[in-house]
PDB file of N, CA and C in Angstrom:
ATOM      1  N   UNK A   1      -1.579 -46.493 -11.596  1.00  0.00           N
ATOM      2  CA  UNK A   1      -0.304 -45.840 -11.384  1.00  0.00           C
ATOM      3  C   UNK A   1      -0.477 -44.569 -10.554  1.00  0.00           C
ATOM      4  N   UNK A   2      -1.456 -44.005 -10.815  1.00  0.00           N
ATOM      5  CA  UNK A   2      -1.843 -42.937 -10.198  1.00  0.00           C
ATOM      6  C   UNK A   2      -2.190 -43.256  -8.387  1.00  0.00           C
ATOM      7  N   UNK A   3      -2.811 -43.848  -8.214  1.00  0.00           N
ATOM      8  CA  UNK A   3      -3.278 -44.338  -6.959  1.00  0.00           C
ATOM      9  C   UNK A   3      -1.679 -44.660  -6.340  1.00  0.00           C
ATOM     10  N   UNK A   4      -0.895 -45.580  -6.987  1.00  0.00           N
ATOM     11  CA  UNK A   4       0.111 -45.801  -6.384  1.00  0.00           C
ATOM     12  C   UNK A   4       1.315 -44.388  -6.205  1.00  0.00           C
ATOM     13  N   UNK A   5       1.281 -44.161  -7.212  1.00  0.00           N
ATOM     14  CA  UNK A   5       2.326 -42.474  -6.943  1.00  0.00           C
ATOM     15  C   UNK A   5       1.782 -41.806  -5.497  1.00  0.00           C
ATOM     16  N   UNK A   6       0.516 -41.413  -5.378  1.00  0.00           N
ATOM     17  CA  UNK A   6      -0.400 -40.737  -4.235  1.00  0.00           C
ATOM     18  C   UNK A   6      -0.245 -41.537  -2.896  1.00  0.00           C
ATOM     19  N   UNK A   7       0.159 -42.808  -2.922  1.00  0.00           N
ATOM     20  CA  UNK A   7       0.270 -43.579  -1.737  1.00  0.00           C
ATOM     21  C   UNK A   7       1.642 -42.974  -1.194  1.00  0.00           C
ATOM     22  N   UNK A   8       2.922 -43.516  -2.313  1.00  0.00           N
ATOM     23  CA  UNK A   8       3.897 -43.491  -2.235  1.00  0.00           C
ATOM     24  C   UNK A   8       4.519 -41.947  -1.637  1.00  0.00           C
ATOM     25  N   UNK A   9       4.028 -40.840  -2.323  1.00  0.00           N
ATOM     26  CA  UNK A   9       4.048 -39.705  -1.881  1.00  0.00           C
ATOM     27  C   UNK A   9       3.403 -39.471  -0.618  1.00  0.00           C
ATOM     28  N   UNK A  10       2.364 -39.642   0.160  1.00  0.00           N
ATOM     29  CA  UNK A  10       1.624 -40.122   1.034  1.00  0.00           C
ATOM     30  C   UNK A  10       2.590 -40.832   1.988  1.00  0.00           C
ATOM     31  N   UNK A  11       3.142 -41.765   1.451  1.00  0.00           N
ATOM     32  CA  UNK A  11       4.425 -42.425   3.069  1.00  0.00           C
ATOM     33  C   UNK A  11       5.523 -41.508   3.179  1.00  0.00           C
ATOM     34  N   UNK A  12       5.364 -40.845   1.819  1.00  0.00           N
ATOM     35  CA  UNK A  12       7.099 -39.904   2.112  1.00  0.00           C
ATOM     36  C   UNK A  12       6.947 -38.968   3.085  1.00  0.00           C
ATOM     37  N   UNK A  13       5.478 -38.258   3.081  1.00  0.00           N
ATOM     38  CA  UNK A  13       5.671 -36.616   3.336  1.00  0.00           C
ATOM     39  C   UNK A  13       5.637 -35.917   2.643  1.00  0.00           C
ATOM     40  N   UNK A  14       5.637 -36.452   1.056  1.00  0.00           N
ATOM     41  CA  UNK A  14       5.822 -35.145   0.384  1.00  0.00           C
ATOM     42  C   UNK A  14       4.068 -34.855  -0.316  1.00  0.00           C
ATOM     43  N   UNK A  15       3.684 -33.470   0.012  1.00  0.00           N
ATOM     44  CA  UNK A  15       2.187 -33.592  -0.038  1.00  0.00           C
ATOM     45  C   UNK A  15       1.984 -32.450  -1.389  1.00  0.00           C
ATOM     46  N   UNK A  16       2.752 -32.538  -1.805  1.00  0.00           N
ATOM     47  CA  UNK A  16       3.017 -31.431  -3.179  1.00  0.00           C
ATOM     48  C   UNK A  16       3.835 -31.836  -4.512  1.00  0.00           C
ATOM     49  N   UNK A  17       3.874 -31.608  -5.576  1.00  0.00           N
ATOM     50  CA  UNK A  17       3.835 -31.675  -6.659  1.00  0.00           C
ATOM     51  C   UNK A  17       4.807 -30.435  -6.480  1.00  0.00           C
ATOM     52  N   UNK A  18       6.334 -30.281  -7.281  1.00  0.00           N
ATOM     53  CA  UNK A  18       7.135 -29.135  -7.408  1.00  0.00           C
ATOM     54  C   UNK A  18       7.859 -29.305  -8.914  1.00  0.00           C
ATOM     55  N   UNK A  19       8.180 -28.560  -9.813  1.00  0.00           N
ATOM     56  CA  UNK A  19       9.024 -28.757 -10.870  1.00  0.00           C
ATOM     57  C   UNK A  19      10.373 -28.738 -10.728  1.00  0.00           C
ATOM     58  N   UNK A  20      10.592 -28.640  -9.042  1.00  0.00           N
ATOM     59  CA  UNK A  20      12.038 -28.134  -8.790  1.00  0.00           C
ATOM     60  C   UNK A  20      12.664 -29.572  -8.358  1.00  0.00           C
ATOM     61  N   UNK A  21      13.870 -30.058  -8.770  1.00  0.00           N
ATOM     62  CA  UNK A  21      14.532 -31.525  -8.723  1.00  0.00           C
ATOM     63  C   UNK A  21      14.969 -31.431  -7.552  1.00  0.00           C
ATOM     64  N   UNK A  22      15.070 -30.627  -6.484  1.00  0.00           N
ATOM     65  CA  UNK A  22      15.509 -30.800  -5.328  1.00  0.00           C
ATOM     66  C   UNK A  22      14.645 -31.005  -3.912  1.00  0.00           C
ATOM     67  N   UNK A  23      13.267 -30.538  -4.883  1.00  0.00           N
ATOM     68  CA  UNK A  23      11.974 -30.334  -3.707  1.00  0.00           C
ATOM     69  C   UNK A  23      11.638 -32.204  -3.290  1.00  0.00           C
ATOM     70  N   UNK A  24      11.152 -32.252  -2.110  1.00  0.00           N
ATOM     71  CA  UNK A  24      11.337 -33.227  -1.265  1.00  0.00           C
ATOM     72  C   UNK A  24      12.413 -34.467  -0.968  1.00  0.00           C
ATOM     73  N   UNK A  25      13.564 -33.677  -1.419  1.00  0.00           N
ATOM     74  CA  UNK A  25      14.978 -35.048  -1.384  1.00  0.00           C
ATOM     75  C   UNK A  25      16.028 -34.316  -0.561  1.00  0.00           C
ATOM     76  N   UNK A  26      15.785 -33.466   0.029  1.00  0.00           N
ATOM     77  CA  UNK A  26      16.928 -32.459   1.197  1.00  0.00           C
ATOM     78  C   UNK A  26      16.213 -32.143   2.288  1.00  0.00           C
ATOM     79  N   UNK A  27      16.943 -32.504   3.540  1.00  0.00           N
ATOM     80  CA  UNK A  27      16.426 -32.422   4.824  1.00  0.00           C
ATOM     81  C   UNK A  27      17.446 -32.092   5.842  1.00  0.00           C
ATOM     82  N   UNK A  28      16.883 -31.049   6.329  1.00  0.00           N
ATOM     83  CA  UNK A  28      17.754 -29.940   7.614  1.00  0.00           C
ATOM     84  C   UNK A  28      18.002 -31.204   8.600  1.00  0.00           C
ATOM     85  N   UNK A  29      18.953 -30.585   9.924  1.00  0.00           N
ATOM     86  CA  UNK A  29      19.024 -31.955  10.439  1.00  0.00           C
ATOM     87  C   UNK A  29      17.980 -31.985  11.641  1.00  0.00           C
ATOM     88  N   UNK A  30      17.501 -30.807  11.901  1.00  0.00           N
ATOM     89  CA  UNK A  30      15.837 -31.095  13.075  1.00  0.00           C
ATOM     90  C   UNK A  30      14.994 -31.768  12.383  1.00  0.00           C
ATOM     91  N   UNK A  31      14.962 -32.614  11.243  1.00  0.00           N
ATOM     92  CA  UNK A  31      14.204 -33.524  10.349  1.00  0.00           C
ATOM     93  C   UNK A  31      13.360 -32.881   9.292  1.00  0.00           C
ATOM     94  N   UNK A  32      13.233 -31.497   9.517  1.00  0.00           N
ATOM     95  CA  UNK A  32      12.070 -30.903   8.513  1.00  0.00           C
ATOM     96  C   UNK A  32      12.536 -30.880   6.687  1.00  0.00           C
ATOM     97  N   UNK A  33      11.712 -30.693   6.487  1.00  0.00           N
ATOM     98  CA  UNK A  33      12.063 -30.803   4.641  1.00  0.00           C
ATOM     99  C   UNK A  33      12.595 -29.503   4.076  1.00  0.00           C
ATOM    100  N   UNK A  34      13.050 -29.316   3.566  1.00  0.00           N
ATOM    101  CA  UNK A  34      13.851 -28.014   2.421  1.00  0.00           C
ATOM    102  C   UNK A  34      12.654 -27.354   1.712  1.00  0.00           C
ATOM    103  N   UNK A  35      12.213 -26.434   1.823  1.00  0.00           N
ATOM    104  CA  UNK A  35      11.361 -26.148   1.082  1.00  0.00           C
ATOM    105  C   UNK A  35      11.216 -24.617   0.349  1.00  0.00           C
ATOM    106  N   UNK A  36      11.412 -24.679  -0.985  1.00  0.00           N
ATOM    107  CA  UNK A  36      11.519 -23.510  -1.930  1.00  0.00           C
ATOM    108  C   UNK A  36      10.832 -22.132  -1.472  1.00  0.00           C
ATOM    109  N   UNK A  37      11.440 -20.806  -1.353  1.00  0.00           N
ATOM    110  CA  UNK A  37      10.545 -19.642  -0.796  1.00  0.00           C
ATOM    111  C   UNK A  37      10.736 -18.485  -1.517  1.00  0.00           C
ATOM    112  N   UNK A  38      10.330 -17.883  -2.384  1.00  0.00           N
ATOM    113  CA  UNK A  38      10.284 -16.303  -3.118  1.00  0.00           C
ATOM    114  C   UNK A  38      10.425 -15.686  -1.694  1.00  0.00           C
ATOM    115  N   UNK A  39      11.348 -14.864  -2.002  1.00  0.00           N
ATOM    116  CA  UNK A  39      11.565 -13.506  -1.007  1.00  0.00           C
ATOM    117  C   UNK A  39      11.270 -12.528  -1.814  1.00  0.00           C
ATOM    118  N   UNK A  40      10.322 -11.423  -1.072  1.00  0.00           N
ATOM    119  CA  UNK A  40      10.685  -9.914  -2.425  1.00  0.00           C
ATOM    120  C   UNK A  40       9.975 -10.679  -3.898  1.00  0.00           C
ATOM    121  N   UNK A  41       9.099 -10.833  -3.446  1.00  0.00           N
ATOM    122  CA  UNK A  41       8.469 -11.777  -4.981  1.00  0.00           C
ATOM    123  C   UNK A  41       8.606 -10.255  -6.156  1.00  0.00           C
ATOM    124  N   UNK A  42       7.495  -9.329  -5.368  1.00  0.00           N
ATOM    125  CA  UNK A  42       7.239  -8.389  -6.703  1.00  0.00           C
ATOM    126  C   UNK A  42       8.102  -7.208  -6.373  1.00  0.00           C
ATOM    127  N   UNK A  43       9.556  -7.160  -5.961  1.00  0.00           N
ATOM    128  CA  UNK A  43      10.566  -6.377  -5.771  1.00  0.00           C
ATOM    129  C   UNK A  43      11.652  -6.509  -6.912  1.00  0.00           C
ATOM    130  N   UNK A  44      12.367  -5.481  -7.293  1.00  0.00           N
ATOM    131  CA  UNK A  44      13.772  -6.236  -8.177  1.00  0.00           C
ATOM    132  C   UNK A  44      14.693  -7.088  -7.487  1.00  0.00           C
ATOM    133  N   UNK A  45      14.489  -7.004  -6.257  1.00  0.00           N
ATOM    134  CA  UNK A  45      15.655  -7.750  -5.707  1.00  0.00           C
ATOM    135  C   UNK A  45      15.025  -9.465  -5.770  1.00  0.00           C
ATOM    136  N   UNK A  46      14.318  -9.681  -6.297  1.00  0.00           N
ATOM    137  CA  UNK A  46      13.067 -11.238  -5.872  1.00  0.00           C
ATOM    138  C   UNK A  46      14.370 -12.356  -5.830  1.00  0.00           C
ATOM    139  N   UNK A  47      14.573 -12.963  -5.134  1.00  0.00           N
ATOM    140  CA  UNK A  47      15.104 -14.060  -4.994  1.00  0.00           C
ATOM    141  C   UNK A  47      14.699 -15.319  -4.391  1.00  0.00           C
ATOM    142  N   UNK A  48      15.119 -16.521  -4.852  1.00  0.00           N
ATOM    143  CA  UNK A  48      14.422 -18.206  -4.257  1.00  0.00           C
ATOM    144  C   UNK A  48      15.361 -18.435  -3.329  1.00  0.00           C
ATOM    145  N   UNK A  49      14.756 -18.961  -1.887  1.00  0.00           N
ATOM    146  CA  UNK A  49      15.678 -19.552  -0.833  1.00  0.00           C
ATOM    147  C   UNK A  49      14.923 -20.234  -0.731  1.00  0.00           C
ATOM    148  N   UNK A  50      15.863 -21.667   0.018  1.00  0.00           N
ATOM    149  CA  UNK A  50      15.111 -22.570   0.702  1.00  0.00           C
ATOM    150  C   UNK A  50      15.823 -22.712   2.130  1.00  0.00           C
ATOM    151  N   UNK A  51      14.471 -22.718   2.680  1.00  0.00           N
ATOM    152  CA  UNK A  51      14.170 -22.772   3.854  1.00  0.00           C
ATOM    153  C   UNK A  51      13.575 -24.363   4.738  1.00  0.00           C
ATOM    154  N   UNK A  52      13.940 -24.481   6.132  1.00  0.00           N
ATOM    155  CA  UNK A  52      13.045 -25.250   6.608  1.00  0.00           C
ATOM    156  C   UNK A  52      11.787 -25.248   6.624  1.00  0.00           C
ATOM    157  N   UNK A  53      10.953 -26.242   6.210  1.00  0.00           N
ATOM    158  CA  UNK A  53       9.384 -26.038   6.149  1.00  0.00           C
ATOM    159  C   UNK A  53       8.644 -26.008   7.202  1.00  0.00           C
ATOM    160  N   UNK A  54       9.597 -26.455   8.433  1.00  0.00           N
ATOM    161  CA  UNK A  54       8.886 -26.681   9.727  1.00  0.00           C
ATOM    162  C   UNK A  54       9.534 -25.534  11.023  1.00  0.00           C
ATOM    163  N   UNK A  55      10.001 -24.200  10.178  1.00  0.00           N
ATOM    164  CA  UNK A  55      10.833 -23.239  10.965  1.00  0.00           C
ATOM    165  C   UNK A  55      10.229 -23.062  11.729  1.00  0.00           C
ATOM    166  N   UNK A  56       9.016 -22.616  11.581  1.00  0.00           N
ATOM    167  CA  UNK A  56       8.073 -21.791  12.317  1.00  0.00           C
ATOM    168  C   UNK A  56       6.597 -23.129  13.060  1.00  0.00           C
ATOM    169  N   UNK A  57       6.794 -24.440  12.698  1.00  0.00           N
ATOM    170  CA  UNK A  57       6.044 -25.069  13.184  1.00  0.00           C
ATOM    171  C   UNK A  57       6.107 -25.307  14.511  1.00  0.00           C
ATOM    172  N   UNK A  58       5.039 -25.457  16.052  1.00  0.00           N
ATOM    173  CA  UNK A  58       5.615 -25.608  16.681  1.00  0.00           C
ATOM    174  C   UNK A  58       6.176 -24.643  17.871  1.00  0.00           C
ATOM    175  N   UNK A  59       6.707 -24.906  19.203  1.00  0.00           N
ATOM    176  CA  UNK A  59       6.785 -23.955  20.020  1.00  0.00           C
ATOM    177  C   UNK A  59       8.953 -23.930  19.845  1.00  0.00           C
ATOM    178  N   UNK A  60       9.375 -24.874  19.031  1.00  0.00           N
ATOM    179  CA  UNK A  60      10.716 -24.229  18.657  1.00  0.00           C
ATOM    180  C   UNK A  60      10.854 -23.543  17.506  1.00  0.00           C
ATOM    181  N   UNK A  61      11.911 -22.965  17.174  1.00  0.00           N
ATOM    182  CA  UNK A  61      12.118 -22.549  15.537  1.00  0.00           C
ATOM    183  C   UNK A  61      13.516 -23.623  15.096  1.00  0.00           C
ATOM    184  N   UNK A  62      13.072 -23.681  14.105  1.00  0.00           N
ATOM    185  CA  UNK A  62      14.860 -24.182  13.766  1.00  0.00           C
ATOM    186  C   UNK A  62      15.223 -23.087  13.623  1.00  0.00           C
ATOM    187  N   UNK A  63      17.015 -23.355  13.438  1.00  0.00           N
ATOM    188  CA  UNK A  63      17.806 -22.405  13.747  1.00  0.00           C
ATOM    189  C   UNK A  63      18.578 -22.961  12.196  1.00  0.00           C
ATOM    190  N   UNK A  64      18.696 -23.630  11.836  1.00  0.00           N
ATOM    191  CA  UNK A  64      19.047 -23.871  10.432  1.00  0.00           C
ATOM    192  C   UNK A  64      19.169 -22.928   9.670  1.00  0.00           C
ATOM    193  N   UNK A  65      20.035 -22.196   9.174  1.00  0.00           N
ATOM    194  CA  UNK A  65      19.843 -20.847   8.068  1.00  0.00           C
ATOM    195  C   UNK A  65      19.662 -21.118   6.671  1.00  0.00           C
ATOM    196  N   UNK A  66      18.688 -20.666   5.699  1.00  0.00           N
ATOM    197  CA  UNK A  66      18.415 -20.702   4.113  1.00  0.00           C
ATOM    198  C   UNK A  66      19.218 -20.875   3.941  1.00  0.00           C
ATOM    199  N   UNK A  67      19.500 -21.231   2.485  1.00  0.00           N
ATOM    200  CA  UNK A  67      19.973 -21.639   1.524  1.00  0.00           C
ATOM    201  C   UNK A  67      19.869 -20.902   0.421  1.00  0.00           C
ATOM    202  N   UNK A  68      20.178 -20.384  -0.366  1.00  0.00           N
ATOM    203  CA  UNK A  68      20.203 -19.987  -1.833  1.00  0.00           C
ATOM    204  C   UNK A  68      20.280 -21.173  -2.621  1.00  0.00           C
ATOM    205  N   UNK A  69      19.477 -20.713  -3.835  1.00  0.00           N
ATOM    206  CA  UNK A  69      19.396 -21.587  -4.956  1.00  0.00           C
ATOM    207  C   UNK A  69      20.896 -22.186  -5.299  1.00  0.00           C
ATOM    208  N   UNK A  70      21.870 -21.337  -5.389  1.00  0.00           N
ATOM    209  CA  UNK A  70      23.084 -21.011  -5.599  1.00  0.00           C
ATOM    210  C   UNK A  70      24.190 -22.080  -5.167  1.00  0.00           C
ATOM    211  N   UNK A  71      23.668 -22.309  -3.839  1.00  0.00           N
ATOM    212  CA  UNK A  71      24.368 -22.456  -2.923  1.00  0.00           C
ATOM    213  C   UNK A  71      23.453 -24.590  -2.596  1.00  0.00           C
ATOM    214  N   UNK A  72      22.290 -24.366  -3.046  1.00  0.00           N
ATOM    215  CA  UNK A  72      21.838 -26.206  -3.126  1.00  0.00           C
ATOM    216  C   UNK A  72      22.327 -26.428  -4.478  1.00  0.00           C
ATOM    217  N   UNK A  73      22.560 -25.494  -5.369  1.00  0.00           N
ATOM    218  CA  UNK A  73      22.878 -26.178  -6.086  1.00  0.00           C
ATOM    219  C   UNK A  73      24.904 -26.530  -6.632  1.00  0.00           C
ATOM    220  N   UNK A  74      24.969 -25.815  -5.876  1.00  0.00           N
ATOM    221  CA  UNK A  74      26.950 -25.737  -5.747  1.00  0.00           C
ATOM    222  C   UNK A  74      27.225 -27.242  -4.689  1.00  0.00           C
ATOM    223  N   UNK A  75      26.312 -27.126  -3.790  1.00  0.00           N
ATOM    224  CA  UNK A  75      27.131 -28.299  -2.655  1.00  0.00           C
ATOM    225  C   UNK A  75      26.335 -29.718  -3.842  1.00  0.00           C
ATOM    226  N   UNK A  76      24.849 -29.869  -4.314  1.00  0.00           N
ATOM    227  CA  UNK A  76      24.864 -30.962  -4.980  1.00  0.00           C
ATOM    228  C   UNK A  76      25.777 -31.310  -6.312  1.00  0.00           C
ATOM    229  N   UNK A  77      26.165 -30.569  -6.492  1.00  0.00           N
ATOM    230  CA  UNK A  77      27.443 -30.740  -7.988  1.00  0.00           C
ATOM    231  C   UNK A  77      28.652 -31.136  -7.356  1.00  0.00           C
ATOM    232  N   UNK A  78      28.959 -30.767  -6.025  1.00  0.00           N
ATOM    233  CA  UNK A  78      29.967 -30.676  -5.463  1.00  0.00           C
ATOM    234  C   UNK A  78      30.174 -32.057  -4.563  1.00  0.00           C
ATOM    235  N   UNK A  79      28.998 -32.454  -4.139  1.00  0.00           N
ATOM    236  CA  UNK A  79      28.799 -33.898  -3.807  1.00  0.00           C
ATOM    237  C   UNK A  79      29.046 -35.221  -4.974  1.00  0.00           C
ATOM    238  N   UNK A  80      28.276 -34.721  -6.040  1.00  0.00           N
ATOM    239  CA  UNK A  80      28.070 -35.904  -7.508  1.00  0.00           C
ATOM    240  C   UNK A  80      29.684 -35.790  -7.866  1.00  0.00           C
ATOM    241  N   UNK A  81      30.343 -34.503  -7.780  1.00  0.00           N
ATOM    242  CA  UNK A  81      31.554 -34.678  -8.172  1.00  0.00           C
ATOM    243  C   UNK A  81      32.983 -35.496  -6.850  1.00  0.00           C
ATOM    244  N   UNK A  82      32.223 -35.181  -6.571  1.00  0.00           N
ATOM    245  CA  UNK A  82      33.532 -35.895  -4.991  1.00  0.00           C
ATOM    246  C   UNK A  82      33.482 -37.154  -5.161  1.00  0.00           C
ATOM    247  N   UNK A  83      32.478 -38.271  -5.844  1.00  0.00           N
ATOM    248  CA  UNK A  83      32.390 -39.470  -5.503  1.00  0.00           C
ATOM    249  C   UNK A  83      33.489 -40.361  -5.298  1.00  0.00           C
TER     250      UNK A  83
END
């Protein structure tokens, strides 16, 4: 089972292990993956955005703007509820 999870993850792209239910299932539309970011980790202000993982990959940037936790998680409630 193990071998097969590692494959399967392996065709996705997704090369990480996250506890977060949104990490590798949201994708900007320049194709890159959503990926969780501490801002201000050891500040009071510390907050989680997600960001493109591939902003900075590369001789373009995406132009895609973060996300707040707040805010992936308002449009996915907001999607499950529209059905």
């Amino acid at each position: 089972m193990v071998q097969y999870e590692l494959a399967r993850r392996a065709a996705s792209g997704q090369n990480s292990v996250s506890g977060h239910p949104f990490s590798g299932k949201i994708f900007f539309t320049c194709g890159g993956m959503f990926g969780s970011k501490v801002w201000n980790s050891n500040q009071p202000h510390r907050r989680t955005v997600w960001q493109c993982n591939a902003k900075y990959a590369g001789e373009a940037v995406c132009r895609t703007p973060h996300l707040t936790d707040q805010q992936v998680e308002w449009r996915s409630w907001r999607r499950l509820t529209s059905g």
